[in-house]
N, C-alpha and C. Protein backbone atom coordinates (compact mmCIF):
# COMPACT_ATOMS: atom_id res chain seq x y z
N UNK A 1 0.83 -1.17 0.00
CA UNK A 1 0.00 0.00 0.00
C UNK A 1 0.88 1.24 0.00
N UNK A 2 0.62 2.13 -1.04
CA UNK A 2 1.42 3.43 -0.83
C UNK A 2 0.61 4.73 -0.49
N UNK A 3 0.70 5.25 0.26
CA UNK A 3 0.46 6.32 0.55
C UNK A 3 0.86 7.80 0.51
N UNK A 4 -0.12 8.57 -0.23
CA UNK A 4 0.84 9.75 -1.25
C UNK A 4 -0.01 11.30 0.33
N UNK A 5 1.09 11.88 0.13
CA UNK A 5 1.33 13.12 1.04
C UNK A 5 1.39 14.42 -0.12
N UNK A 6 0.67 15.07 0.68
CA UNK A 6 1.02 16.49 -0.04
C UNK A 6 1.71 17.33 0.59
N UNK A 7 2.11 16.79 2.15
CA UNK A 7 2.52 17.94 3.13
C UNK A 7 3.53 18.74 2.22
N UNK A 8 4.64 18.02 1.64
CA UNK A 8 5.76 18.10 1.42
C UNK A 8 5.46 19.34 -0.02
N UNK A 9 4.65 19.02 -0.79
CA UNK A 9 4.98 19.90 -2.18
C UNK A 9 4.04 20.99 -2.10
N UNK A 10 4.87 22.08 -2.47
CA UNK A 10 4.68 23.35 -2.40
C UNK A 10 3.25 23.69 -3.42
N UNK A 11 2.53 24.49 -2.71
CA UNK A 11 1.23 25.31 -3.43
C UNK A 11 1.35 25.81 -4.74
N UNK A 12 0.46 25.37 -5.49
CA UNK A 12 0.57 26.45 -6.90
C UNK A 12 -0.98 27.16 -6.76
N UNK A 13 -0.39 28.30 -7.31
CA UNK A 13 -2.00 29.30 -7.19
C UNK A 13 -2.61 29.00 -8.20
N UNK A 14 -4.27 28.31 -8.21
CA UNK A 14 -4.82 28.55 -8.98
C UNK A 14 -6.41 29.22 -9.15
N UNK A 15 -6.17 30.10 -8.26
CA UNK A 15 -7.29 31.15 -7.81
C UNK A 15 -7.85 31.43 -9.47
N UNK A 16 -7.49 31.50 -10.69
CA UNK A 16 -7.88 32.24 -11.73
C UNK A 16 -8.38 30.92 -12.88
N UNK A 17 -8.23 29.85 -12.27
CA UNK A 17 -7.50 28.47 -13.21
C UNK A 17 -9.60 28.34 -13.65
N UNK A 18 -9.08 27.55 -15.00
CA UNK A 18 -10.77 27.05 -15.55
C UNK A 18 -10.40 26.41 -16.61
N UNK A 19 -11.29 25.50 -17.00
CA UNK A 19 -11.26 25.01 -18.48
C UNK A 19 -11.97 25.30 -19.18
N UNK A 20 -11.72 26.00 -20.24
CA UNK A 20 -11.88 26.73 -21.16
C UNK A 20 -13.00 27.55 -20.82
N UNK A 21 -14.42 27.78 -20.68
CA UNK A 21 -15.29 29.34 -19.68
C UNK A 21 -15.80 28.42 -18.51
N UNK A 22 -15.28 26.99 -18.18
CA UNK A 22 -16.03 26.95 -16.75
C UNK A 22 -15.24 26.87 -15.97
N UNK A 23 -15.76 27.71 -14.61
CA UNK A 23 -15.12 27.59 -13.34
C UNK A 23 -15.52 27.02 -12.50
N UNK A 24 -14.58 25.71 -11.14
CA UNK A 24 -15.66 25.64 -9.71
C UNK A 24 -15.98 26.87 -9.31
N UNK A 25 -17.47 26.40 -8.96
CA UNK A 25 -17.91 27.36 -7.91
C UNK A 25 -18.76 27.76 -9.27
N UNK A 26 -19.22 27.78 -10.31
CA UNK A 26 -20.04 28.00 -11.19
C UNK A 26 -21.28 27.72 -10.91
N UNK A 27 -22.43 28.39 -10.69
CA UNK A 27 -23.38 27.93 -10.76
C UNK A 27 -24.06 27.55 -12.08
N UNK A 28 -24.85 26.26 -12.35
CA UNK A 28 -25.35 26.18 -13.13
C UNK A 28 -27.10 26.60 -13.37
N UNK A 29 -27.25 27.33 -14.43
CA UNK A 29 -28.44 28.10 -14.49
C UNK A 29 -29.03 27.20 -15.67
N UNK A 30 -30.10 27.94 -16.12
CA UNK A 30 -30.74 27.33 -17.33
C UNK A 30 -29.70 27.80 -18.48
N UNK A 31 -29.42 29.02 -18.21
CA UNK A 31 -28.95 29.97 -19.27
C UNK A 31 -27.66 29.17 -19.72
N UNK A 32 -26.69 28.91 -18.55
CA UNK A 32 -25.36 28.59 -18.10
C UNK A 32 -25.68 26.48 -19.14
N UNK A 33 -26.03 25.77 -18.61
CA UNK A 33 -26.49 24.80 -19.31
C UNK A 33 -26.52 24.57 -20.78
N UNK A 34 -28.04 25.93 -21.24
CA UNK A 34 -28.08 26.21 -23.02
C UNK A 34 -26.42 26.60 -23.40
N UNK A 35 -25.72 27.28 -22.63
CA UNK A 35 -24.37 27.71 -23.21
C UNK A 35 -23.42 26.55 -23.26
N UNK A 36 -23.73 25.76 -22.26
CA UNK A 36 -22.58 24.28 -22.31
C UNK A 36 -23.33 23.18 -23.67
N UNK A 37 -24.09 23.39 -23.93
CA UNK A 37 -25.16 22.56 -24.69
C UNK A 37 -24.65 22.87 -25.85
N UNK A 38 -24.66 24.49 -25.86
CA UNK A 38 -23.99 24.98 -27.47
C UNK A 38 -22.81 24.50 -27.89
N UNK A 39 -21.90 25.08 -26.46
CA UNK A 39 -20.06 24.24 -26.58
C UNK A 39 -19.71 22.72 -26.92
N UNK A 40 -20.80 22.53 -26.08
CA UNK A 40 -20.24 20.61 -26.09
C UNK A 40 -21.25 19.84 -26.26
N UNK A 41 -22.49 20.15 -27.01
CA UNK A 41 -23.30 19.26 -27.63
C UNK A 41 -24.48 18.87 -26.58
N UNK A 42 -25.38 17.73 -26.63
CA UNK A 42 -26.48 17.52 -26.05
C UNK A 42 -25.58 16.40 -24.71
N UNK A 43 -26.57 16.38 -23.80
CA UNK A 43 -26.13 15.67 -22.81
C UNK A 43 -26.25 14.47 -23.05
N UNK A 44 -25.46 13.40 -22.36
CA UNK A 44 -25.34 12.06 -22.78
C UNK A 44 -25.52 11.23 -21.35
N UNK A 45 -25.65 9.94 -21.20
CA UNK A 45 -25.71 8.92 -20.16
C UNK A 45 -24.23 9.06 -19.65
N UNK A 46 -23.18 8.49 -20.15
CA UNK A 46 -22.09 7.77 -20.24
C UNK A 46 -21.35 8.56 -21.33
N UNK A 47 -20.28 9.64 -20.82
CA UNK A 47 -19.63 10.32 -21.45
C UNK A 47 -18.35 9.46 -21.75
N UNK A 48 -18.18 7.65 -21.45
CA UNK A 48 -17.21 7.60 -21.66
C UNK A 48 -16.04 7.40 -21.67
N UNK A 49 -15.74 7.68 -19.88
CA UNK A 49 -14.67 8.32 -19.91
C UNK A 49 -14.61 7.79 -18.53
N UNK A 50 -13.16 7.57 -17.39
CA UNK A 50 -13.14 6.80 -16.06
C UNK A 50 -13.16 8.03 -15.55
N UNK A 51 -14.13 7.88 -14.64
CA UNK A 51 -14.29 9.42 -13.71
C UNK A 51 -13.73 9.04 -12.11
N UNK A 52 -12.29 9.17 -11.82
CA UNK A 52 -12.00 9.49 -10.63
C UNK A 52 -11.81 10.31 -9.55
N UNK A 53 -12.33 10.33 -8.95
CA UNK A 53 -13.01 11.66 -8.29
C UNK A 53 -12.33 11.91 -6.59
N UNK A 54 -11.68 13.25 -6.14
CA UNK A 54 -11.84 13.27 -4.86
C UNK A 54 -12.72 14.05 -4.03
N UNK A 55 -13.24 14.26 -4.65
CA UNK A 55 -14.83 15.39 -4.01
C UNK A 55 -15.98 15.08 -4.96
N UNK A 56 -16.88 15.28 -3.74
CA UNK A 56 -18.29 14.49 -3.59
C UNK A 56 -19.10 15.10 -4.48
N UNK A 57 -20.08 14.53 -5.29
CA UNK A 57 -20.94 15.39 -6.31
C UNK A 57 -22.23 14.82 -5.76
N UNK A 58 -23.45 15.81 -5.88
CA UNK A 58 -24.78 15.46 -5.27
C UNK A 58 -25.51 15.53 -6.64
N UNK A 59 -24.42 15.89 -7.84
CA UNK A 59 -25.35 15.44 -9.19
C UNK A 59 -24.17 15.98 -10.04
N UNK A 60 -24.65 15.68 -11.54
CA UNK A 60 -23.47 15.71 -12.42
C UNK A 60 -24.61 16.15 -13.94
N UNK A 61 -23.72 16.62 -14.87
CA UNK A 61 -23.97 16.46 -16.45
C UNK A 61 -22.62 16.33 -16.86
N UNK A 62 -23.25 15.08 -17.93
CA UNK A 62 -22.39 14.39 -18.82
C UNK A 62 -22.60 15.31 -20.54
N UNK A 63 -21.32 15.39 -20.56
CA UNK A 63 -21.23 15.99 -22.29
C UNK A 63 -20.50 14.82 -22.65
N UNK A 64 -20.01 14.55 -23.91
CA UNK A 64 -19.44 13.79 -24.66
C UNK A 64 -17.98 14.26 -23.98
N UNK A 65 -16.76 13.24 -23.68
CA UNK A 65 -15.43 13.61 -23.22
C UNK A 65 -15.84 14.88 -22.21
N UNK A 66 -16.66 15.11 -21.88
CA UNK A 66 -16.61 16.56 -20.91
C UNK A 66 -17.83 15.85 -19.62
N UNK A 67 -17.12 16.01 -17.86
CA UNK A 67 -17.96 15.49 -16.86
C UNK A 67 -18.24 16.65 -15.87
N UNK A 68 -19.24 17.09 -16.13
CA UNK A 68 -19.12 18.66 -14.50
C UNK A 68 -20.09 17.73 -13.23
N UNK A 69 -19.46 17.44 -12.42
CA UNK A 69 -19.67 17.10 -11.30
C UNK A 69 -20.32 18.18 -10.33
N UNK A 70 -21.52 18.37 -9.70
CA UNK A 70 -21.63 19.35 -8.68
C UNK A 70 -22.24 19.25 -7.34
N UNK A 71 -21.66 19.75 -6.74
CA UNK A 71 -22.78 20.19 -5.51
C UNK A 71 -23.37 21.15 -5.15
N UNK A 72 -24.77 21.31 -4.70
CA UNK A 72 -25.52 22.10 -4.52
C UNK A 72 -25.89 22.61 -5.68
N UNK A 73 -25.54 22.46 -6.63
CA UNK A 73 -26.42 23.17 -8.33
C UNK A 73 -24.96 24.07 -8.67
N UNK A 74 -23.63 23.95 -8.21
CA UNK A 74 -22.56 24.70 -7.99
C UNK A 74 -21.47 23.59 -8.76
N UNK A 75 -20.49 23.54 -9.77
CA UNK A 75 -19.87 23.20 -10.30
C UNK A 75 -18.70 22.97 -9.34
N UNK A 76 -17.92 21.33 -9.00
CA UNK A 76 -16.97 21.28 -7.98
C UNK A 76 -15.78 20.36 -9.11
N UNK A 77 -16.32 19.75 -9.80
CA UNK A 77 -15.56 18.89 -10.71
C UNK A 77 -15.88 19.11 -11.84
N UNK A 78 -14.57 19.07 -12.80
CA UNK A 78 -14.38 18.96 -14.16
C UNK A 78 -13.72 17.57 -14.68
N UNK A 79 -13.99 16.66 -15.41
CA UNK A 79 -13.34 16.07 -16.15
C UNK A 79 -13.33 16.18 -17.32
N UNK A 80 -11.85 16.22 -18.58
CA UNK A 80 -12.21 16.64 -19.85
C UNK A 80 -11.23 15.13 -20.12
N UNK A 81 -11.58 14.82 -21.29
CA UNK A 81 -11.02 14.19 -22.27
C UNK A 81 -11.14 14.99 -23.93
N UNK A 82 -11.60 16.12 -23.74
CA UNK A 82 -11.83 16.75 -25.20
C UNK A 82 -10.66 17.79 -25.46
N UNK A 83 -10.26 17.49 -26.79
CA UNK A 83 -8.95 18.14 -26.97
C UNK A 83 -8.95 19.86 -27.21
N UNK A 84 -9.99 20.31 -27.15
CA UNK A 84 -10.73 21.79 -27.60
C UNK A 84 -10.67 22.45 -26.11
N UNK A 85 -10.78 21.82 -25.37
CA UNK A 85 -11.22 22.06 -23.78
C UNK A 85 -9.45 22.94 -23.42
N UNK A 86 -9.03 23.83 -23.12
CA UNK A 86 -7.69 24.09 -22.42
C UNK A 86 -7.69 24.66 -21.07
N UNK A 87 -6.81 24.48 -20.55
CA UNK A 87 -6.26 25.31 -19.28
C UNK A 87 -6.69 26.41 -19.44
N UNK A 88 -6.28 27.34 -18.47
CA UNK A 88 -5.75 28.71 -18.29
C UNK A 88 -4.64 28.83 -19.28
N UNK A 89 -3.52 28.26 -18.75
CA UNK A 89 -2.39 28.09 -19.16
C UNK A 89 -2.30 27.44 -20.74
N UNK A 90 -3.07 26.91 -21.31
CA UNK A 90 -3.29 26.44 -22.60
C UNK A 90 -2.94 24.96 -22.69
N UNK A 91 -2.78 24.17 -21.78
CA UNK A 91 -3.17 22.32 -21.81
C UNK A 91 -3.96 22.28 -22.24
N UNK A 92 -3.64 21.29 -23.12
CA UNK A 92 -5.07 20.47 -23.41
C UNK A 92 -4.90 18.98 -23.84
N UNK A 93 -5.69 18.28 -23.99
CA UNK A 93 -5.55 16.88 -24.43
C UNK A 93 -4.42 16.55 -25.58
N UNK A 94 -3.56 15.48 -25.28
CA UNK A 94 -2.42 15.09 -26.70
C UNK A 94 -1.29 16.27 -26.47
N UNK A 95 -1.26 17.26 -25.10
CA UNK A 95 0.04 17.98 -24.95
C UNK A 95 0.80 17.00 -24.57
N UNK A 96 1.77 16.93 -24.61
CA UNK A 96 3.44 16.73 -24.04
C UNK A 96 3.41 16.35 -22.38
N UNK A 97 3.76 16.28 -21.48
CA UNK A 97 4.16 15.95 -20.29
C UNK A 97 5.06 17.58 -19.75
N UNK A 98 5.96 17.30 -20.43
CA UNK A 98 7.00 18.49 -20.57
C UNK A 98 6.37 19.79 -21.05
N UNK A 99 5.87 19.91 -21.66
CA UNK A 99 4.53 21.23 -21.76
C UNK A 99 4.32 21.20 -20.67
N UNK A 100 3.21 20.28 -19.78
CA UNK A 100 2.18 20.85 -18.28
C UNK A 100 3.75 21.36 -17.52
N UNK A 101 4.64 20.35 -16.93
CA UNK A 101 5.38 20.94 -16.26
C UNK A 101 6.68 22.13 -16.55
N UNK A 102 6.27 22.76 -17.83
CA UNK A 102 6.98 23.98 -18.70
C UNK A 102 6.29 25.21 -18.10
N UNK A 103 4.90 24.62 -18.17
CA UNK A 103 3.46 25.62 -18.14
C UNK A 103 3.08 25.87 -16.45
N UNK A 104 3.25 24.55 -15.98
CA UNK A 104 2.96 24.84 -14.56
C UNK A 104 3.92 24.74 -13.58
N UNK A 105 5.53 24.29 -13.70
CA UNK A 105 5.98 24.25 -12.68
C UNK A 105 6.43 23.06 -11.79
N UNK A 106 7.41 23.07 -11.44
CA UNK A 106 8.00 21.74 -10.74
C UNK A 106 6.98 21.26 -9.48
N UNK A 107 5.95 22.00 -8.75
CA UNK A 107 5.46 22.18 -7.49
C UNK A 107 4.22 21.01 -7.92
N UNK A 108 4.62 19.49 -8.20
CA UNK A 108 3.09 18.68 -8.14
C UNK A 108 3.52 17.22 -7.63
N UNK A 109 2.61 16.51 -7.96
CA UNK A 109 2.88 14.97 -6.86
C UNK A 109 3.01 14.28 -8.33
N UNK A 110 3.21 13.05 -8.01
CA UNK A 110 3.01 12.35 -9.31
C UNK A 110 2.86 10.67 -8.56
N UNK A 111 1.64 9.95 -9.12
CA UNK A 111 1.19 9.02 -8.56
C UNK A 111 0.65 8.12 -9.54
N UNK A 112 0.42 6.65 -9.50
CA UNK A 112 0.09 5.74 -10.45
C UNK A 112 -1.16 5.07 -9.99
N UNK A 113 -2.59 5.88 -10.75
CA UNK A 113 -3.87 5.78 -10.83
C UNK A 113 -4.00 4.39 -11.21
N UNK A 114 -5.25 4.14 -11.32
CA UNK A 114 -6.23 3.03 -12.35
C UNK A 114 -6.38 3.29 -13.42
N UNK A 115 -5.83 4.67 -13.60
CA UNK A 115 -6.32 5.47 -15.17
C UNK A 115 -5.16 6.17 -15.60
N UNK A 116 -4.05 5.78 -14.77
CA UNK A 116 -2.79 6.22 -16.03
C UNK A 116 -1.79 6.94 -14.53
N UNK A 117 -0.75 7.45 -15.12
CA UNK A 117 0.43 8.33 -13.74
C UNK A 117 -0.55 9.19 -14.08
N UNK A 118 -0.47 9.99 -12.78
CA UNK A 118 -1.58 11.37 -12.69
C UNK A 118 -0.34 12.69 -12.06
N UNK A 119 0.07 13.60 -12.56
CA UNK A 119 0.40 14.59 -12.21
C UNK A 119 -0.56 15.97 -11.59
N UNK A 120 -0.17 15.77 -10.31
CA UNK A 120 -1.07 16.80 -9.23
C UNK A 120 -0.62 18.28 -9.32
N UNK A 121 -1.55 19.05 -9.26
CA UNK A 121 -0.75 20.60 -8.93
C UNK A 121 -1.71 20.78 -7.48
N UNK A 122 -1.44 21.56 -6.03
CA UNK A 122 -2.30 21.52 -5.48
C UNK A 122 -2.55 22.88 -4.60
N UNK A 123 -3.76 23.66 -4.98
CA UNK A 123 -3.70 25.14 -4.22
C UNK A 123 -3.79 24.75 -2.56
N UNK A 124 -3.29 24.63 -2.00
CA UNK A 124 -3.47 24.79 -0.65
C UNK A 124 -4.03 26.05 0.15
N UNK A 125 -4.04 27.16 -0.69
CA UNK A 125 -4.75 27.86 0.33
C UNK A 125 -6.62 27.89 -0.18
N UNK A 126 -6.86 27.32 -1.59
CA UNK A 126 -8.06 27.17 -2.13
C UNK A 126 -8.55 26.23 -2.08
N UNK A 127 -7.53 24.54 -1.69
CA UNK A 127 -8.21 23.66 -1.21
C UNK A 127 -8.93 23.49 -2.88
N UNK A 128 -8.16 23.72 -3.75
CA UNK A 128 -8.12 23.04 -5.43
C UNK A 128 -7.01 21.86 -5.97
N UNK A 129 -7.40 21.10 -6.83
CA UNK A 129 -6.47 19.59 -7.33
C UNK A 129 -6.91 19.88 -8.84
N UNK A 130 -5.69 20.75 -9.92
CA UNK A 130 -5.43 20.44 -10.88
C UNK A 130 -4.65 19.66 -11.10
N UNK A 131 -5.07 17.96 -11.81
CA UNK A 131 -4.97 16.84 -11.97
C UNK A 131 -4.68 16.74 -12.80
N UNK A 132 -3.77 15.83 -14.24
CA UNK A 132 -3.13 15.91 -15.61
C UNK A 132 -2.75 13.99 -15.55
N UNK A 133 -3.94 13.36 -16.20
CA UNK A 133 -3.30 11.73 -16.46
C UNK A 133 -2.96 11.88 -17.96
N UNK A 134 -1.76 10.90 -17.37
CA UNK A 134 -0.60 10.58 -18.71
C UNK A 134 -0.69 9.26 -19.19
N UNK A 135 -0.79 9.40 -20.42
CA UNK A 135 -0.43 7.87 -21.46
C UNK A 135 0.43 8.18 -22.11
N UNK A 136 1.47 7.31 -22.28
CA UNK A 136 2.49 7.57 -23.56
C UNK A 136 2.71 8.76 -23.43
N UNK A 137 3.34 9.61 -22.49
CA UNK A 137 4.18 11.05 -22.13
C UNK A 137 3.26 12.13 -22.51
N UNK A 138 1.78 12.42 -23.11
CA UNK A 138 0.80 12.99 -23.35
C UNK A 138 -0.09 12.98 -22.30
N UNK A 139 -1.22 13.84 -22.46
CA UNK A 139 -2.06 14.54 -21.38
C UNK A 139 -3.39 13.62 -22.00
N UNK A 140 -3.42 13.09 -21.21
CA UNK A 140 -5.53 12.10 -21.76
C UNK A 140 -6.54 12.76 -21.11
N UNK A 141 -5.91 13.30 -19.85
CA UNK A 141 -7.13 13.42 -19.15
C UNK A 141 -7.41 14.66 -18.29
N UNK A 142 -7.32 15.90 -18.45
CA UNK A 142 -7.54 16.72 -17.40
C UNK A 142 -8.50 16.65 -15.87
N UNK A 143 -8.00 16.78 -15.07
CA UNK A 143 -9.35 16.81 -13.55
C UNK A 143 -9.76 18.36 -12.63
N UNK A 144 -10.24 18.94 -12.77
CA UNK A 144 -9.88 20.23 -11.93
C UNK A 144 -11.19 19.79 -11.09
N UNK A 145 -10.69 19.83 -9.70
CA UNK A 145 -11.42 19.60 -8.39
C UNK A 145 -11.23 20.34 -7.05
N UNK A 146 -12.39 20.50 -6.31
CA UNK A 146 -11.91 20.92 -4.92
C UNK A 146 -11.66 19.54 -4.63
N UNK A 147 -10.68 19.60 -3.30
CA UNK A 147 -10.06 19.03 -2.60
C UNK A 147 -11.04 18.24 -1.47
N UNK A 148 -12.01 17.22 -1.10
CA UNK A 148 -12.35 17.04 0.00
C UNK A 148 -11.65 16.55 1.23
């Protein structure tokens, strides 16, 4: 059994961080919805895609490669597998390895999922987990989550 620590690696700020116009903490409206509907198509059952999660969702919509997890009607999780979807910073699906940590910085964990090595970035004072799984030295999977 291994057990992964964050005490040790230093905070990255991502007070400003989103994929591509959504942010946690988004509420979802009707309006907010028709606009994700436009971006990423009609909603689906089964987007797909292995959704590993460390914070709790009390409901979700599924887009095709795209998972918003929420609580309270409030956006807490992102999962993308869609290559259109980017960072802040401009990640996106099929980048490099060496890109995220060009783009973000030596300050993350790195751990071996069910769903590939996962490179962590982690805000500690926002209590946020920008997440990056790797196949073949490329980016498959973006995660942006609060922290539970």
């Amino acid at each position: 059994m291994i057990q992964r620590s964050n005490f040790f690696v230093k905070s990255t700020n991502l007070k400003s961080e989103a994929l591509n116009e959504i942010h946690l903490g988004d509420e979802i409206t009707p309006l907010k919805l028709k606009e994700l509907k436009n971006n990423y198509g009609e909603l689906v059952n089964d987007p797909g895609m292995a959704i590993l999660l460390s914070s709790e969702n009390n409901d979700s919509f599924k887009f095709e490669k795209l998972y918003l997890g929420l609580m309270d009607n409030e956006v807490n999780s992102i999962v993308s597998e869609n290559p259109n979807i980017k960072t802040n910073k401009g990640v996106s699906i099929g980048d490099n390895l060496t890109t995220v940590k060009e783009l973000y910085g030596p300050n993350f964990t790195s751990s071996l999922e069910e769903i590939g090595e996962t490179i962590t970035y982690i805000d500690k004072d926002r209590n946020l987990l920008l997440q990056f799984v790797i196949y073949e030295d490329d980016v498959f999977q973006i995660i942006f989550t609060t922290n539970s």
